[in-house]
N, C-alpha and C. Protein backbone atom coordinates (compact mmCIF):
# COMPACT_ATOMS: atom_id res chain seq x y z
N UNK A 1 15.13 -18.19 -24.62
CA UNK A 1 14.51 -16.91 -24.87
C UNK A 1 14.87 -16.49 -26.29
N UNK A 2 13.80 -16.03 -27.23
CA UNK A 2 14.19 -15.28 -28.19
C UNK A 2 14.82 -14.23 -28.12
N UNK A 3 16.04 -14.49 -29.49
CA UNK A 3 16.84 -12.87 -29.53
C UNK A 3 16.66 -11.43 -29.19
N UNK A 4 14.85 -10.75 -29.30
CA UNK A 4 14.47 -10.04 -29.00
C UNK A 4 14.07 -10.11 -28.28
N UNK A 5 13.30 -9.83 -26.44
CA UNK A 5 12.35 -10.23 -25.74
C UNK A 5 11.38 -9.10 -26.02
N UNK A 6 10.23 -10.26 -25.70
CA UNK A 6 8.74 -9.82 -26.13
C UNK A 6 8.27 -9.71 -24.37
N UNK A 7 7.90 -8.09 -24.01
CA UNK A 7 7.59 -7.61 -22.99
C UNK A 7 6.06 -8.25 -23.03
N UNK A 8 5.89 -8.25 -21.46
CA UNK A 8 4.10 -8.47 -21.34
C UNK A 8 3.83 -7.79 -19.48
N UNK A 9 2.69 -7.17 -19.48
CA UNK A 9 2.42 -6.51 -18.54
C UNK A 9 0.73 -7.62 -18.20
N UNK A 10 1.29 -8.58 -16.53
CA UNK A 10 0.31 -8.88 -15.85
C UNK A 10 -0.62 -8.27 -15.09
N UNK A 11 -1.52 -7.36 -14.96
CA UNK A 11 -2.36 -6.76 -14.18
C UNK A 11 -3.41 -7.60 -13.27
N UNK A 12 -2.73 -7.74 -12.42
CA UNK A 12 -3.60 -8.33 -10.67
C UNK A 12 -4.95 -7.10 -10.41
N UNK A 13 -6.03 -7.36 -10.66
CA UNK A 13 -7.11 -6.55 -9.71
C UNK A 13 -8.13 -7.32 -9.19
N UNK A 14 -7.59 -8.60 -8.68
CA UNK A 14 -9.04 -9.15 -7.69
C UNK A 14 -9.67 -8.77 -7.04
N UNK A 15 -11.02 -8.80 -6.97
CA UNK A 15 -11.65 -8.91 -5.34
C UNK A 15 -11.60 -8.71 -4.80
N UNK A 16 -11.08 -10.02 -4.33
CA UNK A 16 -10.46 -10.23 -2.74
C UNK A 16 -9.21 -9.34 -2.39
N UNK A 17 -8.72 -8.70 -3.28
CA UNK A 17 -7.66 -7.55 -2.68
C UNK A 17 -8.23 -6.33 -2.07
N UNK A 18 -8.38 -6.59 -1.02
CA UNK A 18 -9.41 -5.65 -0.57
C UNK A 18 -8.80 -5.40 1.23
N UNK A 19 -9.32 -4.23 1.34
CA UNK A 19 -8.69 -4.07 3.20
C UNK A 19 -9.99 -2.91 3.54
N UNK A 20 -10.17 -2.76 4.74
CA UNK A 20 -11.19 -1.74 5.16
C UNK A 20 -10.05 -1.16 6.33
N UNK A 21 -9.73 0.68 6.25
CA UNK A 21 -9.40 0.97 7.55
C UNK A 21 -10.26 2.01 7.80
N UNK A 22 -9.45 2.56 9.03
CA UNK A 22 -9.81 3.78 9.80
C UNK A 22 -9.12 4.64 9.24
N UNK A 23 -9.11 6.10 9.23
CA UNK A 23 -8.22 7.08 9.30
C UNK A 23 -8.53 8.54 9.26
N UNK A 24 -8.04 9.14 9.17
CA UNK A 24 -8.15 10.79 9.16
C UNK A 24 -6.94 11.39 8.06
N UNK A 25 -7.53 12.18 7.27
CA UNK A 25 -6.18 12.66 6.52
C UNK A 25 -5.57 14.43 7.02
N UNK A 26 -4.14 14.43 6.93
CA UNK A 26 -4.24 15.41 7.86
C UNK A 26 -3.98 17.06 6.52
N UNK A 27 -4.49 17.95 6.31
CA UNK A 27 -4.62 18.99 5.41
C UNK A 27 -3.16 19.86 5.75
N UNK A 28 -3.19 20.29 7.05
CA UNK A 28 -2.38 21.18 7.52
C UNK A 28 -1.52 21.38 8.76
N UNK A 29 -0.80 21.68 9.47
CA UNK A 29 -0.96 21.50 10.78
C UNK A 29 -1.78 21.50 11.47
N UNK A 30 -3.18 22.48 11.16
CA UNK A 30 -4.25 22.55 12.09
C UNK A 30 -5.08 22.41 11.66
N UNK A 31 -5.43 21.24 10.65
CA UNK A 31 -6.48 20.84 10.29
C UNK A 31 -6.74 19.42 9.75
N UNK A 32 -7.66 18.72 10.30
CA UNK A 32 -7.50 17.42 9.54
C UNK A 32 -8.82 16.73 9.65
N UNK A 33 -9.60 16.11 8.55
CA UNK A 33 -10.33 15.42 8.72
C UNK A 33 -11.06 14.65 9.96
N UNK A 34 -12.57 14.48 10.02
CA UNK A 34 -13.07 13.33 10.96
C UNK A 34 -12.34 12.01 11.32
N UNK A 35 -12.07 11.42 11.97
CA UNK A 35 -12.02 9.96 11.74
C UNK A 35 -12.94 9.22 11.02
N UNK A 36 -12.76 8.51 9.85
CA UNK A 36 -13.34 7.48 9.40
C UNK A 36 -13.28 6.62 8.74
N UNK A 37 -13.57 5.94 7.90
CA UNK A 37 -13.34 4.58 7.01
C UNK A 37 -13.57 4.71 5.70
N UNK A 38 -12.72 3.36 5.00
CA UNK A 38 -13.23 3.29 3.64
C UNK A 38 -12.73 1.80 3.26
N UNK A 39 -13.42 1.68 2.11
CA UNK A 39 -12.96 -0.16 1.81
C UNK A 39 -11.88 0.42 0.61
N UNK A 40 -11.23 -0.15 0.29
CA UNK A 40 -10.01 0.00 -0.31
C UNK A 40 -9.86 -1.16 -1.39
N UNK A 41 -9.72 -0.80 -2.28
CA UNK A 41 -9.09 -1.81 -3.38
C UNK A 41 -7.48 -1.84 -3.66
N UNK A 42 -6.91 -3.00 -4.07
CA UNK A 42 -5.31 -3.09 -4.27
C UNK A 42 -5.43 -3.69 -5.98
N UNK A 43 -4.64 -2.82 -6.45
CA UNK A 43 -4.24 -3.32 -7.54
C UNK A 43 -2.82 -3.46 -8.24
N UNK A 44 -2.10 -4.25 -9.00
CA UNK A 44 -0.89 -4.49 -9.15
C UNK A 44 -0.80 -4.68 -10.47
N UNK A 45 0.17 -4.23 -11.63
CA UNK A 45 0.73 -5.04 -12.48
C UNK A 45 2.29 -4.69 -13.10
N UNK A 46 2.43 -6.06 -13.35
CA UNK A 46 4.18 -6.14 -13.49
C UNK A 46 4.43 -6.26 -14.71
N UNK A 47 5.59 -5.84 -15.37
CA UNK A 47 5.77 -5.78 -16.55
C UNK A 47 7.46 -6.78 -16.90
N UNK A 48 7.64 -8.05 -17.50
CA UNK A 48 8.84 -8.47 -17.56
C UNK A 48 8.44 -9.18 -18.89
N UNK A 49 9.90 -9.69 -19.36
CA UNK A 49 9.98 -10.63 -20.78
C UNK A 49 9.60 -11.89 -20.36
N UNK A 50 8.52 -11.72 -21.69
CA UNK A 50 7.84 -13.60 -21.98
C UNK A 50 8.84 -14.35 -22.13
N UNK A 51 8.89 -15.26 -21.42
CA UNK A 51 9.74 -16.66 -21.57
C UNK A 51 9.65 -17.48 -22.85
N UNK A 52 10.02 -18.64 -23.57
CA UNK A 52 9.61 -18.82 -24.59
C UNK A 52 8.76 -20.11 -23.65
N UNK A 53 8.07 -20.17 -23.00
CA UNK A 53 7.23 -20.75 -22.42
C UNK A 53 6.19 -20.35 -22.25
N UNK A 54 5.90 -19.13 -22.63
CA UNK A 54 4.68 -18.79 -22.28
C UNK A 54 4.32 -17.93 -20.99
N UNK A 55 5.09 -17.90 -20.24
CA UNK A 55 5.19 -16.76 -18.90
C UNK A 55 6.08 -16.01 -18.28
N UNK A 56 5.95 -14.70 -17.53
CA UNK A 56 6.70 -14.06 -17.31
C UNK A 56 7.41 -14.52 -15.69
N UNK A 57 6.30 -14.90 -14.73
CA UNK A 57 6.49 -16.02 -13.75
C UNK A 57 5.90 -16.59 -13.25
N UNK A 58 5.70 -17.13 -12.15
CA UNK A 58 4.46 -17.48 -11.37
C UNK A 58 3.90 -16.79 -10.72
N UNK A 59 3.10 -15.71 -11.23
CA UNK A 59 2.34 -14.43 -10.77
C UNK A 59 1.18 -14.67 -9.68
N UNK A 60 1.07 -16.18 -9.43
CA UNK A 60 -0.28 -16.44 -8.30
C UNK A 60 0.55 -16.27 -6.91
N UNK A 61 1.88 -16.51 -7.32
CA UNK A 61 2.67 -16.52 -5.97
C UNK A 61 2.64 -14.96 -5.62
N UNK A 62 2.71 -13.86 -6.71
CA UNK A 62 2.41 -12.63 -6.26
C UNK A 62 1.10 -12.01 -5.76
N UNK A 63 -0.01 -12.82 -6.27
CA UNK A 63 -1.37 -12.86 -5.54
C UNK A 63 -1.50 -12.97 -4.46
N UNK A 64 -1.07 -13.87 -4.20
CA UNK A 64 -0.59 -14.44 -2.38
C UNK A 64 -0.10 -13.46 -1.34
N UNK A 65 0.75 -12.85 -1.78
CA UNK A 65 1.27 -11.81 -1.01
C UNK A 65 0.67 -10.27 -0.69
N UNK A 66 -0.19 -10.28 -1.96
CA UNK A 66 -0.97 -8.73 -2.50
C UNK A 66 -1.81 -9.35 -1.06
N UNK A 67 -2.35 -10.66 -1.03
CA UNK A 67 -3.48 -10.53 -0.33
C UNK A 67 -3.33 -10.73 1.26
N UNK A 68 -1.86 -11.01 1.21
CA UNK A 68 -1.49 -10.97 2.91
C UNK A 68 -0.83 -9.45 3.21
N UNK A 69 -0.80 -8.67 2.03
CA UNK A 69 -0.48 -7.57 2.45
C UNK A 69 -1.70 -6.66 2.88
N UNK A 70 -2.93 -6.79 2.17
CA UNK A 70 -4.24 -6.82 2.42
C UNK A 70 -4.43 -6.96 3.87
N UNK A 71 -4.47 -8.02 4.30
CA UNK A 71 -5.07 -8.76 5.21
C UNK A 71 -4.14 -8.16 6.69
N UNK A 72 -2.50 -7.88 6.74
CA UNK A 72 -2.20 -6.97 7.48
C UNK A 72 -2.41 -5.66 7.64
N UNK A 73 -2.86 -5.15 7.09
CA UNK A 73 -4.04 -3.89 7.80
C UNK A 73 -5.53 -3.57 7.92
N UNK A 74 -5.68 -4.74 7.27
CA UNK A 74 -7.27 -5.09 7.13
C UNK A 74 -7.99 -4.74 8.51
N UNK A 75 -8.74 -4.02 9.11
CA UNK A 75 -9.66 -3.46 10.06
C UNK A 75 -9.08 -3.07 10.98
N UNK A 76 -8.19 -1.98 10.57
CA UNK A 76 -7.03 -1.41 11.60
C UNK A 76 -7.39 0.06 11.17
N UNK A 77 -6.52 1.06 12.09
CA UNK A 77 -7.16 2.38 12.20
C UNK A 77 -5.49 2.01 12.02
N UNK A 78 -5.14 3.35 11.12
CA UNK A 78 -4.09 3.70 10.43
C UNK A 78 -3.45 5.09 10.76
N UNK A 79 -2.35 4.75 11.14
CA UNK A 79 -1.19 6.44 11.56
C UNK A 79 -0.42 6.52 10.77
N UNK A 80 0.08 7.58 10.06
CA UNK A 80 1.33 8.22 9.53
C UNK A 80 2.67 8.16 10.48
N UNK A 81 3.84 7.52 10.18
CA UNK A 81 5.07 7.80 11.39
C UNK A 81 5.53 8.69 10.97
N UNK A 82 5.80 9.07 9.51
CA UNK A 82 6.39 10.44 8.79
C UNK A 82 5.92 11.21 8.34
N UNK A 83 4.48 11.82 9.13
CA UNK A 83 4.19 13.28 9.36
C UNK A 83 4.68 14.55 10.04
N UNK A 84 5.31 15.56 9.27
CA UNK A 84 5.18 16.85 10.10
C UNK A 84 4.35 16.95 10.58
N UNK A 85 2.95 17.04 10.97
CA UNK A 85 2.28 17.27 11.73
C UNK A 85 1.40 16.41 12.87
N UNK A 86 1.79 15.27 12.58
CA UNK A 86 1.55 14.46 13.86
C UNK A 86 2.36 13.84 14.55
N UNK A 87 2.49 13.61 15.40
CA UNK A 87 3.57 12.89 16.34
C UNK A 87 2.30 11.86 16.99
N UNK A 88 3.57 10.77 17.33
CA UNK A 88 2.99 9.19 18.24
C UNK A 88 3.64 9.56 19.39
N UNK A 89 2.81 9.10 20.20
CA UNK A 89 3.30 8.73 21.83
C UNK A 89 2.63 7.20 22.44
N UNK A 90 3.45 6.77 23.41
CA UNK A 90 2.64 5.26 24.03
C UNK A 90 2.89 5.41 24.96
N UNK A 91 1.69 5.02 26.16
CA UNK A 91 2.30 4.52 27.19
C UNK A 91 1.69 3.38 27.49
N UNK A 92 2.11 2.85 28.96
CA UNK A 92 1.58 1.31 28.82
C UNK A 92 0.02 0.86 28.39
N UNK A 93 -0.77 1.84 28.37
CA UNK A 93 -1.94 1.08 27.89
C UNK A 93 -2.78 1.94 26.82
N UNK A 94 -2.10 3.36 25.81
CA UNK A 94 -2.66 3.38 24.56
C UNK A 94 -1.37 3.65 23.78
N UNK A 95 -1.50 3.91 22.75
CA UNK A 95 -0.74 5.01 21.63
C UNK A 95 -2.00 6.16 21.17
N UNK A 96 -1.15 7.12 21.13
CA UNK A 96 -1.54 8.55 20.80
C UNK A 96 -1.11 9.20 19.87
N UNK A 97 -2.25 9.46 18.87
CA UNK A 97 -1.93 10.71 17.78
C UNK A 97 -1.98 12.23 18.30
N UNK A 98 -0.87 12.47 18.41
CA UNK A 98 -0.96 14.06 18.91
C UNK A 98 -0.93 14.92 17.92
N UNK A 99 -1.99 15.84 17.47
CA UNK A 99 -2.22 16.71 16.35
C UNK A 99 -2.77 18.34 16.66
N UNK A 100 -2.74 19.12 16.95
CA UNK A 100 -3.11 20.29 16.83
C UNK A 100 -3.40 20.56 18.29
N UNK A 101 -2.76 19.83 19.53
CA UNK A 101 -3.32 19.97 20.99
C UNK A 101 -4.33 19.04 21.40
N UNK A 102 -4.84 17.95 20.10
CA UNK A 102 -5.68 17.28 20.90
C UNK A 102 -4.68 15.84 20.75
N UNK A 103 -4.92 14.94 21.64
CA UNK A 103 -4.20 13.86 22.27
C UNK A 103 -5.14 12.33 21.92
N UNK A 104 -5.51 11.82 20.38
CA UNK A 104 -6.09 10.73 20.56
C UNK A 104 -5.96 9.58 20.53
N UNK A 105 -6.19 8.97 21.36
CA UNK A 105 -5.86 7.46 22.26
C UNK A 105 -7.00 6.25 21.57
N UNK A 106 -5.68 5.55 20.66
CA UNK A 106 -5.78 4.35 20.32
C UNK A 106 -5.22 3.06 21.15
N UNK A 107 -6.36 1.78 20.32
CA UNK A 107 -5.69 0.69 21.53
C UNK A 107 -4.35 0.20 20.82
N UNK A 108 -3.70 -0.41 20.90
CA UNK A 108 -2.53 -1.28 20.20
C UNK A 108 -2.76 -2.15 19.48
N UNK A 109 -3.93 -3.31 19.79
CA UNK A 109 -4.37 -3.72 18.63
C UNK A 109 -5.33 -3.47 17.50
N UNK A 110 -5.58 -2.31 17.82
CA UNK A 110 -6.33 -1.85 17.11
C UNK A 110 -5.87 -0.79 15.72
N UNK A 111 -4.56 -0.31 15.79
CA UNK A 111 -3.74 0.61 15.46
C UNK A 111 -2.65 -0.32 14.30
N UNK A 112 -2.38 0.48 13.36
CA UNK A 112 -1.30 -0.06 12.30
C UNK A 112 -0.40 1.34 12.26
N UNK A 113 0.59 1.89 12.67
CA UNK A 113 1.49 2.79 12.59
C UNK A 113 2.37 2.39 11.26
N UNK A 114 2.28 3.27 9.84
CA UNK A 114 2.92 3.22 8.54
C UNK A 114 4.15 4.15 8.36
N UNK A 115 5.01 3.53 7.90
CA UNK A 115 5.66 4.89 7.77
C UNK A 115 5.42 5.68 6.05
N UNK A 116 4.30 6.00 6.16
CA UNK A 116 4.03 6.61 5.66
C UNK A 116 3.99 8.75 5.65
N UNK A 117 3.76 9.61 5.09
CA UNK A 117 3.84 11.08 5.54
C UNK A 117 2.27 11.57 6.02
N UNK A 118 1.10 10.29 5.56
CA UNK A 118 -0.08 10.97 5.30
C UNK A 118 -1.11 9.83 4.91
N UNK A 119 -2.29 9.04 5.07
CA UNK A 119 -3.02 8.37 5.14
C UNK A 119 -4.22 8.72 3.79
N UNK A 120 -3.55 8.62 2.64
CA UNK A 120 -3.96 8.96 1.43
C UNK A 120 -3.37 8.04 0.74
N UNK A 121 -4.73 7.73 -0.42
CA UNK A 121 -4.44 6.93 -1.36
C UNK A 121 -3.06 7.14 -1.99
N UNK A 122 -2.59 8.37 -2.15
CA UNK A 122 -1.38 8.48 -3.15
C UNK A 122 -0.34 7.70 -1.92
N UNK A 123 -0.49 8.06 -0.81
CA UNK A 123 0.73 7.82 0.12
C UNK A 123 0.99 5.84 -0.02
N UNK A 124 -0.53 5.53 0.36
CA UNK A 124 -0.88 4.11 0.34
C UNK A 124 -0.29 3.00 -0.74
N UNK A 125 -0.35 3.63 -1.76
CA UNK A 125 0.02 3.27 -3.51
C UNK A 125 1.74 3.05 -2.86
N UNK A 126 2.65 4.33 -2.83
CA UNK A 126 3.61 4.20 -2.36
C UNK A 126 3.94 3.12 -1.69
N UNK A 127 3.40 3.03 -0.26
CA UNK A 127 3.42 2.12 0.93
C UNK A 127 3.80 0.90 0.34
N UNK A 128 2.69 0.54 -0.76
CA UNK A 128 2.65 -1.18 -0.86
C UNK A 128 3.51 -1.21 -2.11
N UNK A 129 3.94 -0.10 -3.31
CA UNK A 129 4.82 -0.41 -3.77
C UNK A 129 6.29 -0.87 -3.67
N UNK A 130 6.84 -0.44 -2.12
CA UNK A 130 8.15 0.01 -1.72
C UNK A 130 7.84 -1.85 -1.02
N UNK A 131 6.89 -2.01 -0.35
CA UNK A 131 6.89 -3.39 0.07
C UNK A 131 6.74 -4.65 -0.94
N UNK A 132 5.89 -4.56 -1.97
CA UNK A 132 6.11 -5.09 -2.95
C UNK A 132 7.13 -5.48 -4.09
N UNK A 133 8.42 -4.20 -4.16
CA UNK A 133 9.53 -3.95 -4.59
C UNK A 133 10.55 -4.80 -4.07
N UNK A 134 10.06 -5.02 -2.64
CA UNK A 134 11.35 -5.82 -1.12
C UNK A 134 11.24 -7.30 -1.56
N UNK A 135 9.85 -8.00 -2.17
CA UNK A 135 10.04 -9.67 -2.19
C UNK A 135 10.72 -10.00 -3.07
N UNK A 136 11.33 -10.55 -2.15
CA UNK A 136 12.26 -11.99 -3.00
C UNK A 136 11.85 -12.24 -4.09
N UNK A 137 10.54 -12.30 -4.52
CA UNK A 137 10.41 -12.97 -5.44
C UNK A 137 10.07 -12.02 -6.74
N UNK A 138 10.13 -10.75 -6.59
CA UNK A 138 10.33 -9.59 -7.01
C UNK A 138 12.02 -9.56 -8.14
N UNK A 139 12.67 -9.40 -7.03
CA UNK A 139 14.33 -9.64 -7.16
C UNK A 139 14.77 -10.48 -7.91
N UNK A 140 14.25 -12.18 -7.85
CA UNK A 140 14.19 -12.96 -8.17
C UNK A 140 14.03 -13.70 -10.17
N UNK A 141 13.15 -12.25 -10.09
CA UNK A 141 13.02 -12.20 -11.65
C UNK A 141 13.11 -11.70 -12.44
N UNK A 142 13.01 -10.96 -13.82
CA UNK A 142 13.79 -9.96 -14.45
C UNK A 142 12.31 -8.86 -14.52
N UNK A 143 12.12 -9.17 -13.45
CA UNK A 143 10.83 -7.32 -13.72
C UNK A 143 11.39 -5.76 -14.20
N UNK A 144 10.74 -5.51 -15.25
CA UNK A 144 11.08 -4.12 -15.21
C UNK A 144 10.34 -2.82 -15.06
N UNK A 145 9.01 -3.06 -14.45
CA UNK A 145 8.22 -2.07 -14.03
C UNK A 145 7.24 -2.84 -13.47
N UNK A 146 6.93 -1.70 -12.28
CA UNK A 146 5.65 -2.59 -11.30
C UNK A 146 4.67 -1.01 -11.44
N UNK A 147 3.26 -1.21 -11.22
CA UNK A 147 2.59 -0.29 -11.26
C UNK A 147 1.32 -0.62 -10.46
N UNK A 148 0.86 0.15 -9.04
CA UNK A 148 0.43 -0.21 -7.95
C UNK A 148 -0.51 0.71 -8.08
N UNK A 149 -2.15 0.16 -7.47
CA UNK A 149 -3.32 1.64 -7.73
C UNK A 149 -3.74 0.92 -6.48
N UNK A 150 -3.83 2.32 -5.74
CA UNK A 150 -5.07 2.11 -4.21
C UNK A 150 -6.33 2.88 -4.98
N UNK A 151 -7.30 2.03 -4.44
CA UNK A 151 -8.86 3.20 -4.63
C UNK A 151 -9.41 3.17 -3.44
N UNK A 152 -10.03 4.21 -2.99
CA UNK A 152 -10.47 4.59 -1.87
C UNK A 152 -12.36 4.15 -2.14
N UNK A 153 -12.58 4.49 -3.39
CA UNK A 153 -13.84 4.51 -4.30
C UNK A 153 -13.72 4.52 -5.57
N UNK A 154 -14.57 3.82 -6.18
CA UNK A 154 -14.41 3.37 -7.83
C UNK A 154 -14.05 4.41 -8.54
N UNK A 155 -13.16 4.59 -9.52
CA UNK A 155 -12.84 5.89 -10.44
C UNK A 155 -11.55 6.81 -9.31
N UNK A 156 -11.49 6.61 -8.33
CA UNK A 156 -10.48 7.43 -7.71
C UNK A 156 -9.19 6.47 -6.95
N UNK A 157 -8.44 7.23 -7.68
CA UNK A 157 -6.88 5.68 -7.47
C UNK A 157 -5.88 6.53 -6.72
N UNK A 158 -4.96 6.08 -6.00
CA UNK A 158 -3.27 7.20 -5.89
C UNK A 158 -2.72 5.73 -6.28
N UNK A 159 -1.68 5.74 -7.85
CA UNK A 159 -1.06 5.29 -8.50
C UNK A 159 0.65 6.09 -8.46
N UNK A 160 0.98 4.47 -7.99
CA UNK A 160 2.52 4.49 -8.04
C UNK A 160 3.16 3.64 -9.00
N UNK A 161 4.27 3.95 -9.32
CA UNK A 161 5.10 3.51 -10.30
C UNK A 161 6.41 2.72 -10.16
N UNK A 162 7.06 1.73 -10.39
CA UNK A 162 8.44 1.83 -10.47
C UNK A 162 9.26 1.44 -11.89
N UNK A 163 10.34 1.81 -12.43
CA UNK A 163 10.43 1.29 -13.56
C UNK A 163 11.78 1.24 -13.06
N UNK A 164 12.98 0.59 -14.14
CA UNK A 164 14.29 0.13 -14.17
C UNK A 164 14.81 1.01 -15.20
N UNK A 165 14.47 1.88 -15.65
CA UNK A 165 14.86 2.34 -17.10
C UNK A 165 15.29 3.87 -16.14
């Protein structure tokens, strides 16, 4: 490595990073959106020192993962576990979002429970940053900022951050 390192920021926005869910966002205690859907875009980029090789790492191996992180919630109807205002219940044959007195009954496979506070792009951004932050292969290398965008629809992102500084 040269005496100085020369930073470089990879930005991942394929395609195929893509997931479709269900959800409802909740406003208030007593108020919250229809149930419904949206296709979702994932985007990623990492920021570490150029090697004198020419790369920062093997960033397809981080592709890989963007897109199995994708692909685990991919056509799933989505719950908050760390909402004030909703609570989960199960019994043997649904799980239930309990919200404002009404009681709605999802199947199990059909359901992705996040621990998330709220089923919003900003929350989402979070979600996959904090999981993205956990790989090994993350750890593994000298990253010093990751920067994660959900879009719900083109032009509208909830962007998360992490830096080392």
């Amino acid at each position: 490595m040269s005496a100085t390192p020369r930073y470089t920021t990879i930005e991942i926005a394929k395609q195929a990073l893509n997931f479709s869910i269900a959800h409802f966002t909740l406003f208030s205690a007593t108020e919250r959106e229809d149930l419904h859907g949206h296709n979702f875009q994932l985007e990623c980029s990492v920021t570490a020192p150029l090697s004198d090789e020419g790369l920062i790492f093997d960033y397809g191996k981080l592709k890989s993962v963007l897109r199995q992180l994708c692909d685990d919630i991919d056509e799933q109807m989505i719950l908050p576990t760390r909402s004030s205002w909703l609570t989960i219940e199960e019994d043997e044959h649904y799980t239930y979002g309990i919200f404002n007195g009404e009681r709605i009954p999802f199947l199990a496979r059909d359901l992705t429970l996040l621990p998330i506070a709220n089923t919003t792009v900003e929350e989402l951004s979070h979600y996959f940053l904090d999981q993205i932050r956990a790989l090994p292969l993350i750890a593994a290398n000298p990253i010093t900022a990751i920067t994660v965008k959900v879009s719900s629809s083109p032009g509208q992102y909830g962007i998360a951050t992490w830096s080392d500084e």
